[in-house]
Protein backbone atom coordinates (compact mmCIF):
# COMPACT_ATOMS: atom_id res chain seq x y z
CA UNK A 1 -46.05 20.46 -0.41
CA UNK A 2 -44.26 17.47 -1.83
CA UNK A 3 -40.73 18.76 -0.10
CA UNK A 4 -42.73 19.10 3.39
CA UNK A 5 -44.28 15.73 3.27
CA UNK A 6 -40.84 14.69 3.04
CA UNK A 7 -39.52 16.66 6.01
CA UNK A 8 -42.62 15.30 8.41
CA UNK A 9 -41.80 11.83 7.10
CA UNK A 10 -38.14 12.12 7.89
CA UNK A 11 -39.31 13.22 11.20
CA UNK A 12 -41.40 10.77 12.36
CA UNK A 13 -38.28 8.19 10.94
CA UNK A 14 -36.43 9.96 13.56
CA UNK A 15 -39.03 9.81 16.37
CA UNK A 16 -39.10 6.00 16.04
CA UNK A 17 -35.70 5.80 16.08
CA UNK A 18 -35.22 7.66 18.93
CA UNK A 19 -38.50 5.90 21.29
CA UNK A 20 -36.67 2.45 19.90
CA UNK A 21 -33.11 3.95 21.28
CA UNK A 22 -34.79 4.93 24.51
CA UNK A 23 -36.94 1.39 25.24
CA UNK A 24 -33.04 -0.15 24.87
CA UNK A 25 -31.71 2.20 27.44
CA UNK A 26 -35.10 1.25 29.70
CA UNK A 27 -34.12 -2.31 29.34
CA UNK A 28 -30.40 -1.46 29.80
CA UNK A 29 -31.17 -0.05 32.94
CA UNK A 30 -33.40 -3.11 34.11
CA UNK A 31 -30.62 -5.97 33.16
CA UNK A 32 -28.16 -3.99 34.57
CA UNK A 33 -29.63 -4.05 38.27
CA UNK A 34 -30.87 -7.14 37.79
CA UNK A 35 -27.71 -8.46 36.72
CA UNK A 36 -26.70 -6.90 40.23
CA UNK A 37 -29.02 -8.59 42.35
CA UNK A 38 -29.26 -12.15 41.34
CA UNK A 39 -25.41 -11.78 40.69
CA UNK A 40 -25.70 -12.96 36.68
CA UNK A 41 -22.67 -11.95 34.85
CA UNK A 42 -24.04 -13.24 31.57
CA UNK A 43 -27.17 -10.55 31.88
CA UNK A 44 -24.55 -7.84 32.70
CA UNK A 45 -22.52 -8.72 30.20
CA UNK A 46 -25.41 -8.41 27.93
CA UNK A 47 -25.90 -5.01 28.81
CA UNK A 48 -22.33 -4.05 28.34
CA UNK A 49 -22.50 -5.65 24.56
CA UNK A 50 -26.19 -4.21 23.61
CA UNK A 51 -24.35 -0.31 24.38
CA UNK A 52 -22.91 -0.62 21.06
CA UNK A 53 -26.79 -0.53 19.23
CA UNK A 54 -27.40 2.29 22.14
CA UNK A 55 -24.28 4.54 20.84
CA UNK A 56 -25.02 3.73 17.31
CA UNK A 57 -28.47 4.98 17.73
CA UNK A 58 -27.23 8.40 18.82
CA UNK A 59 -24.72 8.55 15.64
CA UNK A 60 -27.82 7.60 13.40
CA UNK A 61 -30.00 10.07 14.59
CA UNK A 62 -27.17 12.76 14.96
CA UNK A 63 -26.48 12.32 11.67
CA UNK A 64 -29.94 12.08 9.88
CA UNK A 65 -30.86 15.94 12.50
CA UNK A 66 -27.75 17.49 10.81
CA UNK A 67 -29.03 16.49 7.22
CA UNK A 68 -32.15 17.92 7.80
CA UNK A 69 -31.08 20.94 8.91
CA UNK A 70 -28.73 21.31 6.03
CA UNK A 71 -31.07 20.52 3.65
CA UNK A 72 -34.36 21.85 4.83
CA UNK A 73 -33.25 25.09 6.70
CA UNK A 74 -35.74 24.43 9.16
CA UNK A 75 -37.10 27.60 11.94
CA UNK A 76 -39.29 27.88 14.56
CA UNK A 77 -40.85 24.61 15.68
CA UNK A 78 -39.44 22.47 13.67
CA UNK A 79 -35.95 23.39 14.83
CA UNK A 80 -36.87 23.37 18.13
CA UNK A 81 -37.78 19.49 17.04
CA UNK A 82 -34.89 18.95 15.69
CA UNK A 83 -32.90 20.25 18.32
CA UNK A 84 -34.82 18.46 20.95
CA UNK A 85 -34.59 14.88 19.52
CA UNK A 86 -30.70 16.14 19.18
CA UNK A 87 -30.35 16.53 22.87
CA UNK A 88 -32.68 13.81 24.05
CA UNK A 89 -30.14 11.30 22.05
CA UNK A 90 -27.54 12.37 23.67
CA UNK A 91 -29.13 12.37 27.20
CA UNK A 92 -30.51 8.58 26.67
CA UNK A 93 -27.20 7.64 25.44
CA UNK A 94 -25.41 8.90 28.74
CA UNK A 95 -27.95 6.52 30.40
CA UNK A 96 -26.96 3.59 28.88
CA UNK A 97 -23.39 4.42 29.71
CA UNK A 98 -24.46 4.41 33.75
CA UNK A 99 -26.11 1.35 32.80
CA UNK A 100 -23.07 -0.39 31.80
CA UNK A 101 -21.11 0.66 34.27
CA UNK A 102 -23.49 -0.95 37.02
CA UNK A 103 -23.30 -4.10 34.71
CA UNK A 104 -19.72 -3.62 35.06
CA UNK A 105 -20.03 -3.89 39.40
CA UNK A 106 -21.58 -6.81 38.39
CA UNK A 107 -19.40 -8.69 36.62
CA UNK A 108 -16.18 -7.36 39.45
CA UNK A 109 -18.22 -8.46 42.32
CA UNK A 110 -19.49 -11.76 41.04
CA UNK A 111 -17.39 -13.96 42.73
CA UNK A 112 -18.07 -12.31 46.25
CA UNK A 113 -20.38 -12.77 49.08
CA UNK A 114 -22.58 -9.61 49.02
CA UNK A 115 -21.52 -7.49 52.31
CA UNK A 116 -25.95 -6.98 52.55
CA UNK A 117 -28.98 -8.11 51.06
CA UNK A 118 -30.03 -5.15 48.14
CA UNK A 119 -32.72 -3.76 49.19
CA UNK A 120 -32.63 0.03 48.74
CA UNK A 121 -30.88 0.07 45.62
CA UNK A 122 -33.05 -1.69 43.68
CA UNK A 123 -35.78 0.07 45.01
CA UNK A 124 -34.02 3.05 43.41
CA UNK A 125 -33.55 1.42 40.34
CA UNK A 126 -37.29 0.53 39.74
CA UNK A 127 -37.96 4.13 40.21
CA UNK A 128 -35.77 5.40 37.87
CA UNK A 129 -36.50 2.82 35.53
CA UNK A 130 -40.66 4.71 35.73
CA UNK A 131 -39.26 7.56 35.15
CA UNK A 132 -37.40 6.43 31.65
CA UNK A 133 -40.63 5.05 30.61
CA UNK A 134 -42.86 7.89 31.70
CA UNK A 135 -40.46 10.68 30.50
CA UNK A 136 -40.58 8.47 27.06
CA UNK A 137 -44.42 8.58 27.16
CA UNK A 138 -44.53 12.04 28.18
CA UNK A 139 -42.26 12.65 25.04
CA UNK A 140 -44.37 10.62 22.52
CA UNK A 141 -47.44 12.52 23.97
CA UNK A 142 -45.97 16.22 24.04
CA UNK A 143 -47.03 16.19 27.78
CA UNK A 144 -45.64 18.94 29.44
CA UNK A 145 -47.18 18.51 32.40
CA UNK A 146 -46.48 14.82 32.80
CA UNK A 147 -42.79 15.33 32.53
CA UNK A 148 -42.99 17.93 35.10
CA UNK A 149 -44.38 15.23 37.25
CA UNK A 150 -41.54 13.12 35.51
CA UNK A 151 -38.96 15.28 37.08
CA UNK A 152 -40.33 15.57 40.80
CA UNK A 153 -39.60 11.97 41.10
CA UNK A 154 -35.87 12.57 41.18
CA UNK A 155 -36.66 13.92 44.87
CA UNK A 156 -36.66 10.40 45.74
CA UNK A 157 -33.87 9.30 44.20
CA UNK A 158 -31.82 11.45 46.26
CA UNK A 159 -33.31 10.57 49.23
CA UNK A 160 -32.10 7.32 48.58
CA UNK A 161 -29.04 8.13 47.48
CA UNK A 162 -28.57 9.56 50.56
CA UNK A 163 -30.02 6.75 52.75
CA UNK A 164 -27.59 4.29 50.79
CA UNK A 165 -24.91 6.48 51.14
CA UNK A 166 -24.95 6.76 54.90
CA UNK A 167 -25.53 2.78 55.05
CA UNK A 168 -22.61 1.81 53.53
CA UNK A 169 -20.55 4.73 54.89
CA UNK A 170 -21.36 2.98 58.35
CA UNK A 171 -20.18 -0.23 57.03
CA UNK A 172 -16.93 0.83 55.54
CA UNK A 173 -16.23 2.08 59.14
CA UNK A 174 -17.21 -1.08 61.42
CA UNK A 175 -15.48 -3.25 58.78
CA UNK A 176 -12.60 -2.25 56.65
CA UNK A 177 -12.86 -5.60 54.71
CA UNK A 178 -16.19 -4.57 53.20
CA UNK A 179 -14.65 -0.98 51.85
CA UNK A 180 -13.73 -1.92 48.23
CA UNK A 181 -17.53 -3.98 47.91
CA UNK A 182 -19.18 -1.17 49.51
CA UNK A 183 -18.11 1.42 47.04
CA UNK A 184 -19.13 -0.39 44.15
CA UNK A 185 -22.72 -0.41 45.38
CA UNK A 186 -22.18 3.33 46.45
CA UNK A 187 -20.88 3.46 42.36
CA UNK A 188 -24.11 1.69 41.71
CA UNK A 189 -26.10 3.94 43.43
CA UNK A 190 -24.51 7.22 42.67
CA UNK A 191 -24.98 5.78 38.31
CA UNK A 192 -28.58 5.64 39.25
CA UNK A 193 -28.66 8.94 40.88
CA UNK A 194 -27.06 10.46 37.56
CA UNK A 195 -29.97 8.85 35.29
CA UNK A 196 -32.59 10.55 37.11
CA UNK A 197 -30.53 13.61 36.28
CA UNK A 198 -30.29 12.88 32.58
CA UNK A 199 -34.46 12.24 32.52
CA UNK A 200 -35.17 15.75 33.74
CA UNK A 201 -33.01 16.98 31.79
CA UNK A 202 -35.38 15.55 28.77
CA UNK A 203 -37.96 16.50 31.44
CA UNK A 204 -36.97 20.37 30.19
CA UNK A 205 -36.53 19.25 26.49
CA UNK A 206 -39.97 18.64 26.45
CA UNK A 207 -41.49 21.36 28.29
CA UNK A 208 -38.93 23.47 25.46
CA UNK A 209 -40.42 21.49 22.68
CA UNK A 210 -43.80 22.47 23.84
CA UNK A 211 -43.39 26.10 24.86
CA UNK A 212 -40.62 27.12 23.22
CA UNK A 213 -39.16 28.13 26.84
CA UNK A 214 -35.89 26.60 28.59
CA UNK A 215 -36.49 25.91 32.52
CA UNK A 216 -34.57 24.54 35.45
CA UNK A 217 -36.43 21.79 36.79
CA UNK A 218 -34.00 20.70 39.37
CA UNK A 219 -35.38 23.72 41.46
């Protein structure tokens, strides 16, 4: 009894850890678009600095799964725990890397006149930025159908990945002086695109941690 208090307390030490690594990547993802918008380096730059926490985070709770397993021998559900918190880690901390990356546009194009107002992209962002916290509720709650619902949303982000995409594509061709400042927002876009990918991919980690069955919920 005494060794599997231990265990469940050592798991819920990870679950914190993990819901405090993925509210960084949620505000990550918020500076780094608003960094974008309002042209602030110093928020971008922000972003770029607080990765370090985000990647140290995933070594933490890397580190502390692999102990467990080695020293508990855990099967069934509590592997399937383990496991999941494993990949969810890694998942949030591939966010934060498309988060710096947009702070990185930032902090290239802050000297320039924007070619556009933002309007769709940010729009994309705030979406994807639900889905983070949503996917992150739906985690805490064991909601299998909420992150089902979680991963339908990334419908929209590829329609506006596409909308975007044809925008600035239309641009680049009137105006050859606007190509190198309409890729980065196409960057931009295509970082946020991959972020809705890496939430339903917990989307599926949770649906596994409450049936015990892997799906494809990019169908």
């Amino acid at each position: 009894m005494v060794a599997r208090r231990v265990f469940e307390d050592r798991l819920t030490e990870l679950h914190e850890t993990l819901m405090s690594m993925g509210l960084l990547v949620e505000e990550a993802i918020y500076k780094s678009v608003t960094s974008l918008v309002n042209k602030n380096s110093e928020l971008a730059l922000e972003v770029v600095l607080d990765d370090e926490r985000i990647n140290e985070y995933e070594v933490e709770i890397e580190k502390k799964c692999f102990e467990l397993i080695a020293l508990q021998q855990p099967v069934g559900t509590d592997l399937r725990r383990i496991a999941t918190m494993l990949k969810v880690a890694t998942d949030l901390e591939r966010m934060g890397d498309h988060a710096v990356s947009i702070a990185k546009s930032t902090i290239r194009l802050k000297d320039e006149t924007y070619l556009k107002p933002l309007i769709d992209i940010p729009k994309m962002a705030e979406i994807v930025k639900e889905m983070v916290r949503e996917v992150l509720d739906a985690y805490i709650s064991l909601d299998r159908d909420g992150a089902v619902a979680v991963s339908k949303k990334d419908d929209e982000i590829d329609k506006y990945l596409s909308m975007i995409f044809m925008e600035l594509i239309e641009i680049m061709q009137q105006d050859s002086t606007k190509v190198n400042q309409a890729l980065h927002f196409l960057l931009v876009a295509q970082h946020l695109e991959r972020i809705g990918d890496y939430v339903t991919n917990v989307c599926e980690w949770i649906v596994y941690l409450k049936t015990g069955s892997l799906v494809d919920l990019n169908k």
